[in-house]
Protein backbone atom coordinates (compact mmCIF):
# COMPACT_ATOMS: atom_id res chain seq x y z
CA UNK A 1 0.00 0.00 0.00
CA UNK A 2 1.32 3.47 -0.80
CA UNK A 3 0.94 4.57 3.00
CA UNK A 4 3.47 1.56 3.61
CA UNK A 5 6.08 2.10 1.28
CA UNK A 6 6.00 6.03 2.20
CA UNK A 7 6.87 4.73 5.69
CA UNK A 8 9.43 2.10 4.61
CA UNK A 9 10.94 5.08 2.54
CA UNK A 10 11.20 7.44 5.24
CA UNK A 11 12.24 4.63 7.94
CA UNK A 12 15.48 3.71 5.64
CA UNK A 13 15.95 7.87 5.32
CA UNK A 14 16.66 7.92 8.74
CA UNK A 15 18.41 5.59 8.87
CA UNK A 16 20.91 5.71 5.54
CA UNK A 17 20.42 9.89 5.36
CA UNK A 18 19.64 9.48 1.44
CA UNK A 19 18.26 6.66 -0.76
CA UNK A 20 18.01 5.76 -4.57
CA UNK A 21 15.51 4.90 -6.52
CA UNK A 22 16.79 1.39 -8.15
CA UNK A 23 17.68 0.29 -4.77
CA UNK A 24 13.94 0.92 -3.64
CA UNK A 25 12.33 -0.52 -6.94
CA UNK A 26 14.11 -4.02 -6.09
CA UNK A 27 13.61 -3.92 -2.37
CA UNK A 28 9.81 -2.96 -2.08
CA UNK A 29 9.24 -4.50 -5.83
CA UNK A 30 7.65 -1.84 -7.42
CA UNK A 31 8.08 0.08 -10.49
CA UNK A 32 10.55 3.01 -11.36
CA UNK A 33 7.52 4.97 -11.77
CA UNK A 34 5.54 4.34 -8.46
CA UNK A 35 8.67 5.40 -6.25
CA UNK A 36 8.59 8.15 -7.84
CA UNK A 37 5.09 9.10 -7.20
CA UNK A 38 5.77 8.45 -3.66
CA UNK A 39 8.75 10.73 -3.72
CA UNK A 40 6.98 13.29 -5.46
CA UNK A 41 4.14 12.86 -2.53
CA UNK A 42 6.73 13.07 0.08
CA UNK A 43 8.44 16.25 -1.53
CA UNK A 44 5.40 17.97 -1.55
CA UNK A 45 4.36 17.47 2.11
CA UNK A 46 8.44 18.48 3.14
CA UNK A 47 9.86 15.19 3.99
CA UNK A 48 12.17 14.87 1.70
CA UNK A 49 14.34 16.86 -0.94
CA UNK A 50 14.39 14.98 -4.33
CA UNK A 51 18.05 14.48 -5.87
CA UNK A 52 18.94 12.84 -8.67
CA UNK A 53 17.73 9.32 -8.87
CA UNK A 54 16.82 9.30 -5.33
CA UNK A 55 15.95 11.48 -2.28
CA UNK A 56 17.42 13.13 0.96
CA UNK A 57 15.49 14.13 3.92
CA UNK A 58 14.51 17.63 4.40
CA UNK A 59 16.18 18.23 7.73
CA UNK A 60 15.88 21.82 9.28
CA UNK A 61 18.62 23.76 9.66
CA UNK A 62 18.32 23.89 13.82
CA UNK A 63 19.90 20.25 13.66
CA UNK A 64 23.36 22.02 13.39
CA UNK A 65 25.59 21.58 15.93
CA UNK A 66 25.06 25.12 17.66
CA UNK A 67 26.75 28.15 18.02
CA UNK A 68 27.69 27.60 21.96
CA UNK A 69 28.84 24.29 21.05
CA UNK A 70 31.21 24.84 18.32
CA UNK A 71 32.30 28.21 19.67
CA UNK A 72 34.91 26.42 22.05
CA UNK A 73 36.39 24.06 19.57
CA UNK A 74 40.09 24.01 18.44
CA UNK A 75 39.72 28.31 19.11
CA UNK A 76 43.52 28.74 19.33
CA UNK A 77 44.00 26.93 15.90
CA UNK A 78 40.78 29.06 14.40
CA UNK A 79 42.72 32.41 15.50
CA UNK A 80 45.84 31.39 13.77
CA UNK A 81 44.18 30.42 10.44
CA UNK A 82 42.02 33.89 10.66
CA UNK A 83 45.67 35.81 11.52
CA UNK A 84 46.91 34.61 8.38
CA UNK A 85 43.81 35.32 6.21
CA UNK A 86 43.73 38.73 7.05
CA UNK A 87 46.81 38.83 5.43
CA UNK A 88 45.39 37.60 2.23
CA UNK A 89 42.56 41.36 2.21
CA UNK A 90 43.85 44.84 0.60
CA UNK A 91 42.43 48.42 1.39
CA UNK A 92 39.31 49.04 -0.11
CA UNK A 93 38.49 45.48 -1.06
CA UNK A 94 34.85 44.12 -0.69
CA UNK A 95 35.29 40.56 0.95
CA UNK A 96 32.37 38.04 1.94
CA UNK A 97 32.51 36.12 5.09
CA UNK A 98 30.61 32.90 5.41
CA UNK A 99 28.73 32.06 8.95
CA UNK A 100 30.78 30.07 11.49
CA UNK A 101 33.26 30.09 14.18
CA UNK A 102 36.38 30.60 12.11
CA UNK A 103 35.17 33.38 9.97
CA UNK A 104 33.89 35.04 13.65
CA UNK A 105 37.69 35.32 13.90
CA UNK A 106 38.28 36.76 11.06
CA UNK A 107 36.22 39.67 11.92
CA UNK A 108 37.66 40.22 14.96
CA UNK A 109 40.89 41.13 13.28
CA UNK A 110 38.66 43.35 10.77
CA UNK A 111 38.20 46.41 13.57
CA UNK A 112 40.79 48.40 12.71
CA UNK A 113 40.01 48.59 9.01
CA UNK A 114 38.28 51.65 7.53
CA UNK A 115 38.23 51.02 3.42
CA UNK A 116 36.93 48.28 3.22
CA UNK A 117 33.58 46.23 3.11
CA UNK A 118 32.30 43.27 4.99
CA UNK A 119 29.30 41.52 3.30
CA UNK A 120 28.03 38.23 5.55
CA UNK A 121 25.09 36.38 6.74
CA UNK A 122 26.32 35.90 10.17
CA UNK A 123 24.57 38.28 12.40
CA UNK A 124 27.17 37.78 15.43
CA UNK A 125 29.59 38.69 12.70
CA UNK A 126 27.37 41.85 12.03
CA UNK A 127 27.38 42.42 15.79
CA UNK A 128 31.47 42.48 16.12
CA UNK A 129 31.70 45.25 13.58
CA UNK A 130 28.74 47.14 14.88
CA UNK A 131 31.23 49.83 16.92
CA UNK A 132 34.03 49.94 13.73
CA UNK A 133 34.34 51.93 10.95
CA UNK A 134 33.96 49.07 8.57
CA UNK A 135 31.08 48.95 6.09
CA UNK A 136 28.62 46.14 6.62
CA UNK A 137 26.24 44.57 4.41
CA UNK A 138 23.77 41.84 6.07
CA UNK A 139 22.48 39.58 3.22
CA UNK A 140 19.04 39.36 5.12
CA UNK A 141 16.61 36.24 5.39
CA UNK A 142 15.87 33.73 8.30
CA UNK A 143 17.37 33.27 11.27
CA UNK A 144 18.53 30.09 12.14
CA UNK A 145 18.07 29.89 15.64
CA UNK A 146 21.12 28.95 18.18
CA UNK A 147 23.57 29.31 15.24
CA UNK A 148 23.00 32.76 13.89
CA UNK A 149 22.91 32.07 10.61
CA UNK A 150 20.74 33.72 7.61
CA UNK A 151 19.05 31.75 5.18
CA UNK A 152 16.55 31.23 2.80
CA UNK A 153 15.33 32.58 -0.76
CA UNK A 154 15.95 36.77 0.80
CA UNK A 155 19.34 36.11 1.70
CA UNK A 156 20.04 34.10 -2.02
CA UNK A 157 18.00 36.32 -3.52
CA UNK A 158 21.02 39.27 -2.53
CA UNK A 159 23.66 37.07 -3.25
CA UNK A 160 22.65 36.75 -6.75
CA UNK A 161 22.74 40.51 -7.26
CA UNK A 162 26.40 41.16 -5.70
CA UNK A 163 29.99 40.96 -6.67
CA UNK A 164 32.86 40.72 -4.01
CA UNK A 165 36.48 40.49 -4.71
CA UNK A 166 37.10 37.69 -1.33
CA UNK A 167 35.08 35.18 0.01
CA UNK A 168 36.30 33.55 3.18
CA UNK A 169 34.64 30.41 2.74
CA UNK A 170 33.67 28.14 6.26
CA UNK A 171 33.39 24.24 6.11
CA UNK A 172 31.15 21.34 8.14
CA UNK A 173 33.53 18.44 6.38
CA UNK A 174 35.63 18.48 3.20
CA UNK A 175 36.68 15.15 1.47
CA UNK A 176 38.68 14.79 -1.77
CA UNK A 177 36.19 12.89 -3.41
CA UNK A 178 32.82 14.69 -2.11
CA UNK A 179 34.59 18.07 -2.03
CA UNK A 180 33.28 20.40 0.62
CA UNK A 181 30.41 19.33 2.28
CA UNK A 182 27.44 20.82 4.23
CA UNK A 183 25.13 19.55 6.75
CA UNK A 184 21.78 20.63 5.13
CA UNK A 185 20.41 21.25 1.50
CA UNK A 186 20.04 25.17 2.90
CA UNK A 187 23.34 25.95 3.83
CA UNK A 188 24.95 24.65 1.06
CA UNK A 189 22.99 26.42 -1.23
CA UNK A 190 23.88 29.75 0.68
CA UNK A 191 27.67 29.01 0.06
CA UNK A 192 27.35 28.05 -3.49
CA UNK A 193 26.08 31.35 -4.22
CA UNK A 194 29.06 32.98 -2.13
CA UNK A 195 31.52 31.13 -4.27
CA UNK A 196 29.67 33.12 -7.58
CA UNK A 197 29.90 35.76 -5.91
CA UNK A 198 33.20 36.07 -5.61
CA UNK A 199 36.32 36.48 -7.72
CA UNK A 200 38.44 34.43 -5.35
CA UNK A 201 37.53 32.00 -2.64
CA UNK A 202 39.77 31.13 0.48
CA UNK A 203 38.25 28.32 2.61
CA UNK A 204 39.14 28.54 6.13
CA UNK A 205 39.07 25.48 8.06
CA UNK A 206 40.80 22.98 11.50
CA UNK A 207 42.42 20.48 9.99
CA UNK A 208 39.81 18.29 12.02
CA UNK A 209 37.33 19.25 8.88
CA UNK A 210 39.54 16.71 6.28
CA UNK A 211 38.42 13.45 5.52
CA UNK A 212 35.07 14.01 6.54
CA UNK A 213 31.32 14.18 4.71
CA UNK A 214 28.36 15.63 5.12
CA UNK A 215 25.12 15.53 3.63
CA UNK A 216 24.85 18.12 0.94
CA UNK A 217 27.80 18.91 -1.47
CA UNK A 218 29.18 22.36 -1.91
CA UNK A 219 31.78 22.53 -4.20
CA UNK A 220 34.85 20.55 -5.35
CA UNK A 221 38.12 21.30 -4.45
CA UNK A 222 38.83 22.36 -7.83
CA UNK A 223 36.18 25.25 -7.86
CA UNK A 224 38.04 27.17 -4.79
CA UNK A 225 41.48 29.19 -5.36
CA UNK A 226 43.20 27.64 -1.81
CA UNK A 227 42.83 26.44 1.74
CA UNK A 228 44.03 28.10 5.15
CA UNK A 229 44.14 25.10 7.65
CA UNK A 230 46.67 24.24 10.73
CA UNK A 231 49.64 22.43 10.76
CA UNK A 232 47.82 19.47 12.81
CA UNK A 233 47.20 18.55 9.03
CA UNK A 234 48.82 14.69 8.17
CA UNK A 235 51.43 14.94 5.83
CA UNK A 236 49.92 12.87 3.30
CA UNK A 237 46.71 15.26 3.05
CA UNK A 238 48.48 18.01 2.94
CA UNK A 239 50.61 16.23 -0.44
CA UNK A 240 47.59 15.41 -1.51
CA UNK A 241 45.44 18.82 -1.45
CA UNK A 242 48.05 20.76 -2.92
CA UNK A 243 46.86 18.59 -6.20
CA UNK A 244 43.60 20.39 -6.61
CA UNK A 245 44.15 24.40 -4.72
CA UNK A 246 47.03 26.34 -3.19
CA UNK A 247 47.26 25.50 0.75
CA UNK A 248 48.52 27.75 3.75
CA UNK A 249 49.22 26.39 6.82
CA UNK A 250 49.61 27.81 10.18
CA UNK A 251 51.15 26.96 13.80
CA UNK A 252 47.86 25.94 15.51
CA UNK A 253 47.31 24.12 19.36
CA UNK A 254 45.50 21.55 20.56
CA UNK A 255 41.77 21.63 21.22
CA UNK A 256 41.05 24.03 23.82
């Protein structure tokens, strides 16, 4: 019964985080066709996001990690890595700073500047430059709640109408094969329109970021000019980055 398979579809969701459509047509032994009714039915009501031959689920943003929790994480190493891309902004450039912990750094180093212009959708971002003399553009949208993030069609909706010579770009998990990685469909559609924004990308990340996945691809590797990370960063994955972007790495601690 189509009430059954919706609920066999959503069980192995949970479970598995995505599914595919030939895998489903041989397990519940059903046509092509018929899944996809039932993913089209599921779409509709928001439990799921369609993909290519199969399905994710439509998680809500607020299952990120939040901002209390990854505020204390490998700090000393964050601070290093946002020292060094300072480095990397001129006078009177326009750079774009992705939400997170890292990029919070970043702006802390930004007070002193008074040409240039700070574009982000991180309101606690917003809220360090409030008493500076830098200019700051808030992309707008939703608020995701315990995080501080903006998303949603207002804030993509500006970042298809701007052009920004930096983007410091944050990270949930980047692998060499999935490329940078978010946790939900939202996010990573936020950062993809950063990265079109922009003339140049930088992504700032721990080294604890490599060799991981998430659910939702960003970008690959490829489609980003370099990487700021720590020295904590194996040997071997350091070799083997420098294939696909320029890497910088900094003296960084332990976890804090």
């Amino acid at each position: 019964m189509p009430k059954e398979r919706r609920e066999q579809i959503l069980k192995q969701l949970n479970t598995n985080g995505k599914i595919d459509i030939e895998d489903l047509v041989s397990e519940l032994n059903v046509s092509a066709m018929t899944i996809r009714r039932d993913l089209a039915y599921l779409e509709e009501n928001n439990q799921i996001i369609r993909t290519h031959g199969g399905a994710i689920l439509n998680k809500p943003l607020v299952i990120e990690s939040s901002f209390r929790t990854k505020e204390g994480k490998f700090n000393d190493r964050k601070k290093m890595i946002a020292k060094k891309a300072v480095e990397f902004i001129q006078d009177h450039a326009t750079i774009l700073l992705d939400s997170g912990t890292t990029t919070l750094e970043i702006a802390k180093l930004l007070k002193d500047k008074k040409t240039i212009t700070v574009v982000t959708n991180d309101i606690k971002i917003a809220a360090e430059l409030t008493d500076t003399d830098v200019k700051v553009i808030v992309t707008g949208g939703e608020l995701q709640n315990n995080v501080g993030t903006l998303f949603g069609p207002l804030t993509e909706q500006m970042l298809r109408n701007i052009h920004v010579d930096l983007f410091f770009l944050g990270a949930h998990a980047i692998d060499f094969k999935a490329g940078v990685t978010a946790p939900t469909f939202e996010k990573a559609s936020i950062k993809k329109l950063m990265i079109e924004a922009s003339e140049k990308t930088w992504l700032v990340a721990d080294s604890s970021k490599f060799e991981q996945k998430s659910l939702t691809k960003v970008c690959d590797l490829t489609q980003i000019h370099g990487v700021i990370t720590d020295s904590s960063l194996s040997a071997q994955t350091e070799e083997k980055l420098n294939e696909y972007l320029d890497v910088v790495t900094v003296e960084g601690g332990e976890q804090e």
